[in-house]
Protein backbone atom coordinates (compact mmCIF):
# COMPACT_ATOMS: atom_id res chain seq x y z
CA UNK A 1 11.70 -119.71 -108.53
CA UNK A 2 13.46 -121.30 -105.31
CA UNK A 3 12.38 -122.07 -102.29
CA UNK A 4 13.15 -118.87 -100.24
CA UNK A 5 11.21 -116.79 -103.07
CA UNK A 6 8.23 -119.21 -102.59
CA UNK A 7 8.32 -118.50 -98.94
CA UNK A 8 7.99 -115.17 -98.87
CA UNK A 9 5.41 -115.14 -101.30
CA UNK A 10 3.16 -117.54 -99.21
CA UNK A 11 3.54 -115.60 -96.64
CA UNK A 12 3.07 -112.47 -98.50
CA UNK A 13 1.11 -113.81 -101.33
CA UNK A 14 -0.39 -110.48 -102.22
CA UNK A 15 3.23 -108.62 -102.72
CA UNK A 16 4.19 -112.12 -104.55
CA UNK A 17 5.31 -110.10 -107.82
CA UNK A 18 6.92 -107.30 -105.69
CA UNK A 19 8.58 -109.81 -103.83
CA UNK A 20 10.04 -111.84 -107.07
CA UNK A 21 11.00 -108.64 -108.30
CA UNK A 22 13.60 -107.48 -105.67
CA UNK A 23 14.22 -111.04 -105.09
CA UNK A 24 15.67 -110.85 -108.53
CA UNK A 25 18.01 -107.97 -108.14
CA UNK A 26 18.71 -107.59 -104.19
CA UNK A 27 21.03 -110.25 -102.50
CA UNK A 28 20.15 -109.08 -99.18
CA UNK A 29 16.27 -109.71 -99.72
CA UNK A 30 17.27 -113.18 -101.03
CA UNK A 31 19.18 -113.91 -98.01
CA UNK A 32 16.10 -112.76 -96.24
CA UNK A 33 13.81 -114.58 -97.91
CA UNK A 34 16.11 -118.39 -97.39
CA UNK A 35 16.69 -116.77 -93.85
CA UNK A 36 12.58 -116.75 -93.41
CA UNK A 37 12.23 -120.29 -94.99
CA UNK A 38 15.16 -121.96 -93.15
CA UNK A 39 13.15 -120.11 -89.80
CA UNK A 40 9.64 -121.93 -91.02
CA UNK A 41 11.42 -125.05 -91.94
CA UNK A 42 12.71 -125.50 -88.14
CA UNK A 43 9.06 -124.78 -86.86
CA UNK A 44 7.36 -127.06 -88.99
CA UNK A 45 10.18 -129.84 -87.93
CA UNK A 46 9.55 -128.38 -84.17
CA UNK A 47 6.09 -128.95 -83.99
CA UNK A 48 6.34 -132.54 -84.78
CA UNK A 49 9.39 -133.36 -82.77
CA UNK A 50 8.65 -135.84 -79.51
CA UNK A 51 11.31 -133.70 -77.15
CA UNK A 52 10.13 -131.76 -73.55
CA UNK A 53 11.85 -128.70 -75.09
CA UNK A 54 9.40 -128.74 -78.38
CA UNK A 55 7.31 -126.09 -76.44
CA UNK A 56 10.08 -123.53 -75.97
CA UNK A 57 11.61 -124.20 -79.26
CA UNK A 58 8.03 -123.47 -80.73
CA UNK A 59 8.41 -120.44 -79.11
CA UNK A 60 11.50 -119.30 -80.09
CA UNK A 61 10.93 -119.88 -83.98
CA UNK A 62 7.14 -118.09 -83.77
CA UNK A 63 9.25 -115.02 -83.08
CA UNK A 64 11.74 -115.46 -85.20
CA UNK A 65 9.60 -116.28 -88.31
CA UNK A 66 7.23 -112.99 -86.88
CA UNK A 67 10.53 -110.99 -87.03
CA UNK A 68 11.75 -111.84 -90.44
CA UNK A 69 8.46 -111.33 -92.14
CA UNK A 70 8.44 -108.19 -90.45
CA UNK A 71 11.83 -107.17 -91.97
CA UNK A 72 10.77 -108.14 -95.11
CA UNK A 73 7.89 -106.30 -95.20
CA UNK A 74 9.62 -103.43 -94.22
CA UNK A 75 12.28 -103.94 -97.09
CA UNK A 76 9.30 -104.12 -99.39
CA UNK A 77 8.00 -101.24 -97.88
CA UNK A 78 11.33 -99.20 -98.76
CA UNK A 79 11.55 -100.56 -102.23
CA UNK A 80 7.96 -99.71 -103.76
């Protein structure tokens, strides 16, 4: 299983089979799933970096990993 996959199914680790599943058959969800990985990637590096913008930055990748689990819920939502 890749990366993206094993993303989404830490975050959702419940819906982990549902989630390999459509991961399987639906390029879309894939692309969500690396989109949500790439997103927690850049927080994790973020949160360590020594710059006076780490704050914002934070920030901005919170939301944006909040979003995209949110979308993917929702596409799991659709597909059950």
């Amino acid at each position: 299983m890749d990366r993206a996959v094993m993303a989404a199914i830490a975050r959702f680790p419940d819906r982990g089979h549902a989630i390999a599943e459509l991961a399987r058959t639906d390029e879309d969800f894939r692309g969500l799933c690396a989109d949500l990985a790439d997103a927690k990637a850049a927080l994790v590096r973020w949160e360590r970096a020594p710059s006076p913008v780490k704050e914002a930055r934070c920030a901005e990748y919170r939301d944006l990993v909040r979003d995209l689990a949110a979308e993917l819920e929702a596409t799991l939502d659709r597909h059950l």
